[in-house]
N, C-alpha and C. Protein backbone atom coordinates (compact mmCIF):
# COMPACT_ATOMS: atom_id res chain seq x y z
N UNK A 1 20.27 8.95 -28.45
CA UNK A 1 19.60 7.66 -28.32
C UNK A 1 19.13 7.50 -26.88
N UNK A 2 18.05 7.07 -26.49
CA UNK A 2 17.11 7.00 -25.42
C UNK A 2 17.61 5.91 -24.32
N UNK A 3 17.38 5.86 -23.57
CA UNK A 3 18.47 4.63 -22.66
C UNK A 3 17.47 3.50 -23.03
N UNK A 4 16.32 3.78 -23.20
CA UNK A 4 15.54 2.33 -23.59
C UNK A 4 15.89 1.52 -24.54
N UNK A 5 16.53 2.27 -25.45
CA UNK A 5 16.89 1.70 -26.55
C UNK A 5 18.03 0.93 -26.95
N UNK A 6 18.26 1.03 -25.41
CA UNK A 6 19.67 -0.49 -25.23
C UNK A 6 19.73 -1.46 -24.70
N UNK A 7 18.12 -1.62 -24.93
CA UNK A 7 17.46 -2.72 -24.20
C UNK A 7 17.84 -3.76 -25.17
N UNK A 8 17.91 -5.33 -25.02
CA UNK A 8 17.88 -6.48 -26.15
C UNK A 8 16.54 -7.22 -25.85
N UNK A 9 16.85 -7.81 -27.01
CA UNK A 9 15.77 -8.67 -27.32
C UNK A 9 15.37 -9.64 -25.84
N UNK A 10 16.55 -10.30 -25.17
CA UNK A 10 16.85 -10.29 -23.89
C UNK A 10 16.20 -9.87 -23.13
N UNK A 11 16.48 -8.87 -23.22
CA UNK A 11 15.80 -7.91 -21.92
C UNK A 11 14.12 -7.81 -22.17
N UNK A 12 13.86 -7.78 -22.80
CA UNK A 12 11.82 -7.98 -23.59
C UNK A 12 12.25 -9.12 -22.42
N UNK A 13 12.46 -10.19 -23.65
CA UNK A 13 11.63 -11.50 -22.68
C UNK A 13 12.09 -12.00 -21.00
N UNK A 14 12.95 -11.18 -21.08
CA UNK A 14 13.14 -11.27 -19.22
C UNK A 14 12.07 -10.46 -18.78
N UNK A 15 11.38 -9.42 -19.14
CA UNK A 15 10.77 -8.09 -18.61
C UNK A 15 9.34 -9.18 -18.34
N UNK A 16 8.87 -10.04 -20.04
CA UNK A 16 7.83 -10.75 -20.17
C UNK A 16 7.82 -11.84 -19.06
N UNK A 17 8.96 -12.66 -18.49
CA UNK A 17 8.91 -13.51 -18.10
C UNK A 17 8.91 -13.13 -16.56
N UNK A 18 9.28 -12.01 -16.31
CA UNK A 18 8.65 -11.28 -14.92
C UNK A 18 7.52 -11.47 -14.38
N UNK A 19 6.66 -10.25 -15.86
CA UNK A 19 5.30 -10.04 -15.64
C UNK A 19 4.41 -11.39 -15.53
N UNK A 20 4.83 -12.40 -16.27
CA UNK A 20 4.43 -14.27 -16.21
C UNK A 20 4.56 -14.64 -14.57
N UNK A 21 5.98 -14.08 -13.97
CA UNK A 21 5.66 -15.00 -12.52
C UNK A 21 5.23 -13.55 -11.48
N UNK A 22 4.66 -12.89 -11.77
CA UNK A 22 4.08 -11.61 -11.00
C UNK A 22 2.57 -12.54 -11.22
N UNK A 23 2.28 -13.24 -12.10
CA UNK A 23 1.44 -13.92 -11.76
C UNK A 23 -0.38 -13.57 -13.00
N UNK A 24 0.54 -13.34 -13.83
CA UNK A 24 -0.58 -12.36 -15.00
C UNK A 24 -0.41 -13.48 -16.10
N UNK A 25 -1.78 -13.31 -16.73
CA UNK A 25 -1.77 -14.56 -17.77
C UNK A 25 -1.06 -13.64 -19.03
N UNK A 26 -0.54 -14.64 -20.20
CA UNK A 26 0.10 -14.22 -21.37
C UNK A 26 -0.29 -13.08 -21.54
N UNK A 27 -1.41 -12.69 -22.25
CA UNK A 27 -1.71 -11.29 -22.68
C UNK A 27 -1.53 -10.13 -21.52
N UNK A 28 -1.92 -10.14 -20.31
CA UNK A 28 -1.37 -9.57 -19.38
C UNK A 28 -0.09 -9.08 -19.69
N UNK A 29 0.54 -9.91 -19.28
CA UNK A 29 2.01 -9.81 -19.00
C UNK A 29 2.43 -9.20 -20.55
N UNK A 30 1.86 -9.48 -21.85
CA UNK A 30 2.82 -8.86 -23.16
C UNK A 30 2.06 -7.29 -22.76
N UNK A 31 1.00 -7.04 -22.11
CA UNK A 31 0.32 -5.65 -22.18
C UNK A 31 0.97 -4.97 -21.04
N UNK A 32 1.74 -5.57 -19.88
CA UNK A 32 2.47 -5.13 -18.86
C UNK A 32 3.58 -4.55 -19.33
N UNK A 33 4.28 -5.02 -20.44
CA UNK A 33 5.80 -5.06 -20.18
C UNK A 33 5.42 -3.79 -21.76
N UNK A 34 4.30 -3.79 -22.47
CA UNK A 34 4.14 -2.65 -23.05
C UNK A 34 3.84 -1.48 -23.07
N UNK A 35 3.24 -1.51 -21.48
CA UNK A 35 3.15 -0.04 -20.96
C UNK A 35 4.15 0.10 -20.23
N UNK A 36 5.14 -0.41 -20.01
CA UNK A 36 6.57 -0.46 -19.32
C UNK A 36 6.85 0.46 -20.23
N UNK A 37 7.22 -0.04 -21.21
CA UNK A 37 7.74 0.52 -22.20
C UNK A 37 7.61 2.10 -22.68
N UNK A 38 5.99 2.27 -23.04
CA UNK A 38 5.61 3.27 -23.51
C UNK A 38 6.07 4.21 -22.07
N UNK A 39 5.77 4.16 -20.87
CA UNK A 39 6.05 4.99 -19.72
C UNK A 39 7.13 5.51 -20.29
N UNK A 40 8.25 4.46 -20.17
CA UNK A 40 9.60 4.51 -20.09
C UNK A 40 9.91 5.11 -21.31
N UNK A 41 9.90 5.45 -22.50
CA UNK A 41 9.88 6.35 -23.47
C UNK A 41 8.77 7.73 -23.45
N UNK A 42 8.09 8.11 -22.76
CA UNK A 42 7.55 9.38 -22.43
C UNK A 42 8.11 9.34 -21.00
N UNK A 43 9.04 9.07 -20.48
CA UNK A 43 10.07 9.78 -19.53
C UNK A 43 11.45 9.60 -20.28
N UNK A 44 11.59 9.93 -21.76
CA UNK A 44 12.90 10.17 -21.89
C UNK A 44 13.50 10.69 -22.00
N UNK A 45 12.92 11.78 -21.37
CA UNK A 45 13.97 13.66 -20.94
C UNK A 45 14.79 13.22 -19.53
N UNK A 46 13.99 11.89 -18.98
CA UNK A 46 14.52 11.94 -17.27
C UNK A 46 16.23 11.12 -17.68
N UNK A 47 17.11 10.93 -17.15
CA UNK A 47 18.36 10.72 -17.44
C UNK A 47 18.01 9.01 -16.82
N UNK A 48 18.30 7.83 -16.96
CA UNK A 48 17.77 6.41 -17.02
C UNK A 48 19.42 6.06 -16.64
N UNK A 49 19.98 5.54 -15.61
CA UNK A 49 21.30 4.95 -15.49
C UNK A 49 21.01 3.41 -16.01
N UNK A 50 20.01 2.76 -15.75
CA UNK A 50 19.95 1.27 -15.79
C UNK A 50 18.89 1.09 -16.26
N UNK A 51 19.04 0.74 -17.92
CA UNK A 51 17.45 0.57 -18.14
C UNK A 51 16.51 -0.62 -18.14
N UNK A 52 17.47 -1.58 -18.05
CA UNK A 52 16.69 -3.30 -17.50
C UNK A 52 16.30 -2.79 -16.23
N UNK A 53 16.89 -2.34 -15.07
CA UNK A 53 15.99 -1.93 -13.73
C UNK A 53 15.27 -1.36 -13.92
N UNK A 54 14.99 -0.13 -14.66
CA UNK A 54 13.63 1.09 -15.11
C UNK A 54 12.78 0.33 -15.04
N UNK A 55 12.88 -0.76 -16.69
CA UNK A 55 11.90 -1.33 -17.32
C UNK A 55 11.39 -2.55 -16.17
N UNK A 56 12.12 -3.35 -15.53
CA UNK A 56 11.79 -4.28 -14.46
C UNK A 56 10.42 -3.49 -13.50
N UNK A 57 11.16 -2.44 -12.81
CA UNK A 57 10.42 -2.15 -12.11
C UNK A 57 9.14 -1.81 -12.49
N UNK A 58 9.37 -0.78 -13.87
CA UNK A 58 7.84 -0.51 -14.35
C UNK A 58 7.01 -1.58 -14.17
N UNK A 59 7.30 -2.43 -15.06
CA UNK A 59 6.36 -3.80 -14.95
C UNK A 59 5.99 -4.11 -13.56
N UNK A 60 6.23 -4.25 -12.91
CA UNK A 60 6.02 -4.84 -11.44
C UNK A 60 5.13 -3.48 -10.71
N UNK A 61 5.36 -2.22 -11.25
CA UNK A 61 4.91 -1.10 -10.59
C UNK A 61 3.09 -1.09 -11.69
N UNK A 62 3.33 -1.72 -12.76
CA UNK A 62 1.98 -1.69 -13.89
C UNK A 62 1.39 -3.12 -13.31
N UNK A 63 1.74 -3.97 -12.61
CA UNK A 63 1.41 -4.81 -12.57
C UNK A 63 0.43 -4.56 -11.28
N UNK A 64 0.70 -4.33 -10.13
CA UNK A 64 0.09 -3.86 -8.70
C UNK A 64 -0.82 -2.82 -9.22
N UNK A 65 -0.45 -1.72 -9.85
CA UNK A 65 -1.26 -1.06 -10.67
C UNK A 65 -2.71 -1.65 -10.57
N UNK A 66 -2.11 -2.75 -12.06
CA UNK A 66 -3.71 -3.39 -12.48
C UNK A 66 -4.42 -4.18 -11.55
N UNK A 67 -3.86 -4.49 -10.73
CA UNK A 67 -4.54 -5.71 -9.52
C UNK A 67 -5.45 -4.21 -8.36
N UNK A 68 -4.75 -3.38 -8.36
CA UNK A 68 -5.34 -2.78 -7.44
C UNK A 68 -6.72 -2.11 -8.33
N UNK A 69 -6.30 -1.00 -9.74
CA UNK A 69 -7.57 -1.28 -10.43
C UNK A 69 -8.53 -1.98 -10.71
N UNK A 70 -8.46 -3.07 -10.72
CA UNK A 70 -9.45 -4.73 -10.86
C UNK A 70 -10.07 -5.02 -9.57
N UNK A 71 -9.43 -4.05 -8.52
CA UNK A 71 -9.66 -4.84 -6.83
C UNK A 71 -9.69 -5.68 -6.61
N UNK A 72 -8.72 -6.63 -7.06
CA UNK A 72 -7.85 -7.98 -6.88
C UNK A 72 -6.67 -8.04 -6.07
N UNK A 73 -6.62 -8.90 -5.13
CA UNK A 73 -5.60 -8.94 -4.21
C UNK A 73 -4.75 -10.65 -5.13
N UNK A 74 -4.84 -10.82 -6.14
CA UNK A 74 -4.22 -11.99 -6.50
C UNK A 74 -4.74 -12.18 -8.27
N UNK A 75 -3.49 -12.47 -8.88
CA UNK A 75 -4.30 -12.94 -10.28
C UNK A 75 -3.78 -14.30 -10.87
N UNK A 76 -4.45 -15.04 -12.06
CA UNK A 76 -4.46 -16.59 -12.04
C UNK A 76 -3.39 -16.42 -12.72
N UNK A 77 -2.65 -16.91 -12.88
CA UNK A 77 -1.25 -17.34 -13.82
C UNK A 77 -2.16 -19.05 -14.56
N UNK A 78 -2.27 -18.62 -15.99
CA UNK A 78 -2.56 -19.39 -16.55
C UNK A 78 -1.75 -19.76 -17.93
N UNK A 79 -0.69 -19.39 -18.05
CA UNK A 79 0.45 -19.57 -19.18
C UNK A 79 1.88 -19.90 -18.39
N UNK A 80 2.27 -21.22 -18.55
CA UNK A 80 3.72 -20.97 -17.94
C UNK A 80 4.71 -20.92 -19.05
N UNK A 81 4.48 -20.83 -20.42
CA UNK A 81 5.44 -21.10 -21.49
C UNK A 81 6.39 -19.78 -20.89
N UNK A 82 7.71 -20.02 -21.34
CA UNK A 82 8.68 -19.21 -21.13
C UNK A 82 9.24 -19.41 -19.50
N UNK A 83 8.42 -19.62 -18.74
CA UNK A 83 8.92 -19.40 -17.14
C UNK A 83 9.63 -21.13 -17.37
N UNK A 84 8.80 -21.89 -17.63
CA UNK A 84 9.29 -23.69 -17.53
C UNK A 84 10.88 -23.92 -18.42
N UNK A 85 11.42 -23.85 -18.26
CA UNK A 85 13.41 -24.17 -19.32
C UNK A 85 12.41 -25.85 -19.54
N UNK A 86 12.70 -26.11 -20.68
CA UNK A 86 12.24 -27.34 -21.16
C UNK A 86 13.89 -28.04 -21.12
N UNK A 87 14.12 -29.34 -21.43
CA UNK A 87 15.36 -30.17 -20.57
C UNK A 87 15.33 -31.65 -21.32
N UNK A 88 15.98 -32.49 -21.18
CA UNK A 88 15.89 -33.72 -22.07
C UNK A 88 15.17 -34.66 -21.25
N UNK A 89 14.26 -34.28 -20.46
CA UNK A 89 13.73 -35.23 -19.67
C UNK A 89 12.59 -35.92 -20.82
N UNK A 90 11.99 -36.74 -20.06
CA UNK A 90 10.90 -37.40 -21.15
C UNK A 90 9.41 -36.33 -21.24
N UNK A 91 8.87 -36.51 -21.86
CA UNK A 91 7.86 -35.42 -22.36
C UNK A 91 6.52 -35.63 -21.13
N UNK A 92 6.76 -36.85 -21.29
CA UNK A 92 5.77 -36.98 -19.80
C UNK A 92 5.85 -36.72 -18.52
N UNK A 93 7.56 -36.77 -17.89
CA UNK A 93 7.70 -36.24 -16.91
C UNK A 93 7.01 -34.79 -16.70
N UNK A 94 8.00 -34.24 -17.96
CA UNK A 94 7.67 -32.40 -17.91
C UNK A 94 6.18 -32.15 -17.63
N UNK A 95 5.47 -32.72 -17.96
CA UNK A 95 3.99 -32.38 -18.64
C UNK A 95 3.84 -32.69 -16.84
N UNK A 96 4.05 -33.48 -16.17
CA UNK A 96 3.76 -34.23 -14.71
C UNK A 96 4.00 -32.68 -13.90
N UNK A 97 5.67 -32.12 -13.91
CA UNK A 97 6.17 -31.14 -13.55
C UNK A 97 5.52 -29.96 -13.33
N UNK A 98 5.09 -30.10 -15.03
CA UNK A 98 4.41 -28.54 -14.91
C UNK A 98 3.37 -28.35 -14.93
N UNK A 99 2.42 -29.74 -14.95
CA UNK A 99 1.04 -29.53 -14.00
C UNK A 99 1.01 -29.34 -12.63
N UNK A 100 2.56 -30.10 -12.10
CA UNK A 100 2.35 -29.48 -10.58
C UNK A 100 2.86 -28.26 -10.14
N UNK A 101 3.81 -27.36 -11.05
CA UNK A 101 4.08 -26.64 -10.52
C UNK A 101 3.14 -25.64 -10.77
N UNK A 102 2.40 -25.60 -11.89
CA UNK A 102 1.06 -24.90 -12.53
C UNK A 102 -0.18 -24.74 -10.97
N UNK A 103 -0.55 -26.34 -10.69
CA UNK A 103 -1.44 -25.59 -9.10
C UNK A 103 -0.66 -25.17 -8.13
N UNK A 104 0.65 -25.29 -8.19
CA UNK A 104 1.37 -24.71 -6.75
C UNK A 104 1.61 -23.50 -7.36
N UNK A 105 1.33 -22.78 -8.54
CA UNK A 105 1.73 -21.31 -8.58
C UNK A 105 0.80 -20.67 -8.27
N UNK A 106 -0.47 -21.14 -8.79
CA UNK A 106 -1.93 -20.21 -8.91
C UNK A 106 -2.25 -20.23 -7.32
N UNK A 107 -1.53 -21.08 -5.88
CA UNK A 107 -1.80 -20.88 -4.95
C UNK A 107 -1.03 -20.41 -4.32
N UNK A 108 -0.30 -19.16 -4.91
CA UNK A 108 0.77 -18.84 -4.00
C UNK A 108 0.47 -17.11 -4.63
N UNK A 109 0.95 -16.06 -3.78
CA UNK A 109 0.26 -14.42 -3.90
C UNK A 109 0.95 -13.93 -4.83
N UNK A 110 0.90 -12.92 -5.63
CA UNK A 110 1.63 -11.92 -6.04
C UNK A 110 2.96 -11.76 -5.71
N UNK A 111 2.70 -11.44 -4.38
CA UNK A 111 4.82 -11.39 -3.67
C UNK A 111 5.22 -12.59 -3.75
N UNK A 112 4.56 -13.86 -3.55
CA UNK A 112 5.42 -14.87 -3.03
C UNK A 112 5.77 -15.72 -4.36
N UNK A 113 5.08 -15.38 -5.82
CA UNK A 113 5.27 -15.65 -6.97
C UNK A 113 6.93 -14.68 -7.48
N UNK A 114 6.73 -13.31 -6.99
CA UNK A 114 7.64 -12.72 -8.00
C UNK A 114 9.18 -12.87 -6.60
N UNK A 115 8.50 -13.18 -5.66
CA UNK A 115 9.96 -13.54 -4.97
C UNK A 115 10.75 -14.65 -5.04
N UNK A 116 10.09 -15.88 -5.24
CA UNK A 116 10.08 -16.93 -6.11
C UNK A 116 10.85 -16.88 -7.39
N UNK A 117 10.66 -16.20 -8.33
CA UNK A 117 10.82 -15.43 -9.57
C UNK A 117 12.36 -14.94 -9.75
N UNK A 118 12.38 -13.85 -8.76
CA UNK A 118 13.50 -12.86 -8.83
C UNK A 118 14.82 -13.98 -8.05
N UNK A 119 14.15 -14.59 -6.61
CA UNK A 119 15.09 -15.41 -6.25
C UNK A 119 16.14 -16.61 -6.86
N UNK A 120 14.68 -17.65 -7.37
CA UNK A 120 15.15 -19.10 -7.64
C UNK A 120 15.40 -18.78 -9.18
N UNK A 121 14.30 -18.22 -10.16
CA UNK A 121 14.25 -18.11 -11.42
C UNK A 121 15.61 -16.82 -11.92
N UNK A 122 15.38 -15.82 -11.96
CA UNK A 122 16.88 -14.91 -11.83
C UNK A 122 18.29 -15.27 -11.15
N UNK A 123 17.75 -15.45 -10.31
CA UNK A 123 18.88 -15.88 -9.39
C UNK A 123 19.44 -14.66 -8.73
N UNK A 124 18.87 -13.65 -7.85
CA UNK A 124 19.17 -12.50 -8.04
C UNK A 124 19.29 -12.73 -6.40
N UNK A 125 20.09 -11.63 -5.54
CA UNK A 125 20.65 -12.18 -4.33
C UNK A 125 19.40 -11.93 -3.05
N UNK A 126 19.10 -11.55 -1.89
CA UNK A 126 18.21 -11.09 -1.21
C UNK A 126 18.49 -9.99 -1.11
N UNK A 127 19.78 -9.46 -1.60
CA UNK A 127 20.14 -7.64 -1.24
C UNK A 127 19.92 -7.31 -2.45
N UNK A 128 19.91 -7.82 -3.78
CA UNK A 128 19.41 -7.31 -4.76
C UNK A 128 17.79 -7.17 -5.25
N UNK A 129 16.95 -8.07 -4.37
CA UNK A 129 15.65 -8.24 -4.11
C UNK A 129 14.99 -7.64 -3.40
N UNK A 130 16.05 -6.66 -2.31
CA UNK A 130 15.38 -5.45 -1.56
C UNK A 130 15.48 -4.34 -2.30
N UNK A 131 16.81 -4.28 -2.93
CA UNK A 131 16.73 -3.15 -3.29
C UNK A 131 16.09 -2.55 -4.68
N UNK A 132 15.51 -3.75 -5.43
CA UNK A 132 14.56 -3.78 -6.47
C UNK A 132 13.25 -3.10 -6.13
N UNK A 133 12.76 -4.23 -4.71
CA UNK A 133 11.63 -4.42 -4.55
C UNK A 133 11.01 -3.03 -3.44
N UNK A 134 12.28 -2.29 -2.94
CA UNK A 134 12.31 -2.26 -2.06
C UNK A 134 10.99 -2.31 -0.60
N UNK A 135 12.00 -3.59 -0.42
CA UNK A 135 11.31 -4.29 0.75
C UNK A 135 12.97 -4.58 1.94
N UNK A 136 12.79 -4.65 2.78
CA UNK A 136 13.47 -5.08 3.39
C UNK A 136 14.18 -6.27 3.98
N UNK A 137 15.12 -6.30 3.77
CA UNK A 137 15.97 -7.76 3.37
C UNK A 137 15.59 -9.35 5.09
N UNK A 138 15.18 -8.47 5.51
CA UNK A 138 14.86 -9.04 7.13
C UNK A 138 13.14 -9.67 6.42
N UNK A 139 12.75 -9.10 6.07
CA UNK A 139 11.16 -9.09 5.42
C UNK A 139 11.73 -10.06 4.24
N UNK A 140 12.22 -10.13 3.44
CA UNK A 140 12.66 -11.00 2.39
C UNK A 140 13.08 -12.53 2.89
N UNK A 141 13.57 -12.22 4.05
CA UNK A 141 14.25 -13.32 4.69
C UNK A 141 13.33 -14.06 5.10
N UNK A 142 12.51 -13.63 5.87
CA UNK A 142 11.47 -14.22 6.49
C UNK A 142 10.28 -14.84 5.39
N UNK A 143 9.93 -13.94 3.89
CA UNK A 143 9.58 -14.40 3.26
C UNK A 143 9.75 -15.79 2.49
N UNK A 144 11.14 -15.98 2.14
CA UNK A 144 11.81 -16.79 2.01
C UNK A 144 11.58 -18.30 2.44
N UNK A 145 11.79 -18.22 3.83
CA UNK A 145 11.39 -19.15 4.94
C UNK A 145 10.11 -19.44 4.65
N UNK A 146 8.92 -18.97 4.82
CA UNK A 146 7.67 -19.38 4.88
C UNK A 146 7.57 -20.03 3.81
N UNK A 147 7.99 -19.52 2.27
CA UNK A 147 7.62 -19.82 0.97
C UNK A 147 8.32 -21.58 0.70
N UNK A 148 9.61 -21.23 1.30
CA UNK A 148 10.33 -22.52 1.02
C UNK A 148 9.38 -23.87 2.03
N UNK A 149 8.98 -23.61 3.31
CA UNK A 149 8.08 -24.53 3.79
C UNK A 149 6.72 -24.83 3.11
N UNK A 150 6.31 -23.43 2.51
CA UNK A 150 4.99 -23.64 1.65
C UNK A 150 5.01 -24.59 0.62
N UNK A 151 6.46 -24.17 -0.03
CA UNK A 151 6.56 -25.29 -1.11
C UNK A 151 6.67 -26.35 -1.13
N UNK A 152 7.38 -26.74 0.45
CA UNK A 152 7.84 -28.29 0.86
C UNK A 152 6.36 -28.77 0.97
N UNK A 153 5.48 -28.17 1.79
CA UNK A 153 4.12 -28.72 1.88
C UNK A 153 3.11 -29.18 0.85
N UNK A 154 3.44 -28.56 -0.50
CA UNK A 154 3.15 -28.90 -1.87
C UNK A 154 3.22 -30.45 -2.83
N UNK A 155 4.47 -30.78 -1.77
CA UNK A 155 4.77 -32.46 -1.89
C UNK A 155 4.99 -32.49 -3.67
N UNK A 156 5.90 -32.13 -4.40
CA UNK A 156 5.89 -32.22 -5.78
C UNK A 156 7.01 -33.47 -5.98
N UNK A 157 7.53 -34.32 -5.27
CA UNK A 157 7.83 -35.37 -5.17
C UNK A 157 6.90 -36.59 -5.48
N UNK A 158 5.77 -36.44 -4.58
CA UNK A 158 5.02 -37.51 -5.22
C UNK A 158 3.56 -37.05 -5.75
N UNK A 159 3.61 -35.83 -6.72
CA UNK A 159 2.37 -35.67 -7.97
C UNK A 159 2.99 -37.17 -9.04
N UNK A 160 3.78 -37.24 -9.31
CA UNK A 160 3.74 -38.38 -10.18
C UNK A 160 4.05 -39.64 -9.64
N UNK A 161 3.78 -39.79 -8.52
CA UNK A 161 3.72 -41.30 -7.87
C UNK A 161 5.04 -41.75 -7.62
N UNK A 162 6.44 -40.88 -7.84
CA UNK A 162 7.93 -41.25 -7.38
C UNK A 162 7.86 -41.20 -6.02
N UNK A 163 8.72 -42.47 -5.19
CA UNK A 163 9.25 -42.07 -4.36
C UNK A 163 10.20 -40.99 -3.86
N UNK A 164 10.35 -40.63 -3.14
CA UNK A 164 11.71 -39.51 -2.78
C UNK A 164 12.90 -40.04 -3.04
């Protein structure tokens, strides 16, 4: 049995919900995480220790891929279903929410979406974010910083007219 094949159902829609904050609209992202796949089963002579990391990375490695094929330095994220956890709030708040978080995504890059992503959304540590991404955790750090001021500057406090 193939190491891919101990993937769960789980693991798909984490892979999908990657390729979503890498910043690729729906079909994108289901066509990302399917050439993940197919890669990752025509390398299954290579020995796979971790196959949620394989498959992670593929995606993110198919994803830069296609941006650099397209000669795109950025792509629109126009689906947030799956990335948004829906919550007992009122239906109008959410809808408020995720129109704002909808223009604060489409203005933020590739890295600063899937660091975003891997950080706040996974919850995954900054040493596990280098060594994914590998990027360097000093470089992560600093990323971090800028993104978290970027976001403060976004003001998503008052898109729906609340005070703080």
């Amino acid at each position: 049995m193939g190491a891919l094949e101990k993937l769960t159902d789980e693991d798909y829609q984490r892979a999908f919900r990657y390729a979503c904050a890498l910043g690729a609209d729906r079909d994108l992202a289901l066509d990302l995480v399917q050439t993940a796949l197919v890669k990752g089963l025509n390398a299954a002579a290579r020995h796979i220790d971790n196959p949620l990391a394989y498959l992670m990375t593929s995606v993110r490695n198919c994803f830069y891929t296609e941006l650099r094929r397209k000669g795109r330095d950025d792509a629109a994220f126009e689906d947030l279903d799956g990335v948004i956890a829906t919550d007992l709030k009122p239906l109008e708040d959410m809808i408020v929410e995720r129109d704002a978080l909808q223009q604060a995504w489409v203005k933020l890059s590739p890295p600063e979406r899937e660091l975003l992503h891997l950080w706040a959304v996974e919850g995954h540590t900054l040493e596990e974010i280098s060594s994914q991404t590998d990027t360097p955790r000093g470089t992560l750090l600093a990323r971090v910083h800028r993104l978290r001021k970027r976001l403060a500057s976004f003001d998503f406090l008052n898109v729906s007219g609340a005070q703080p």
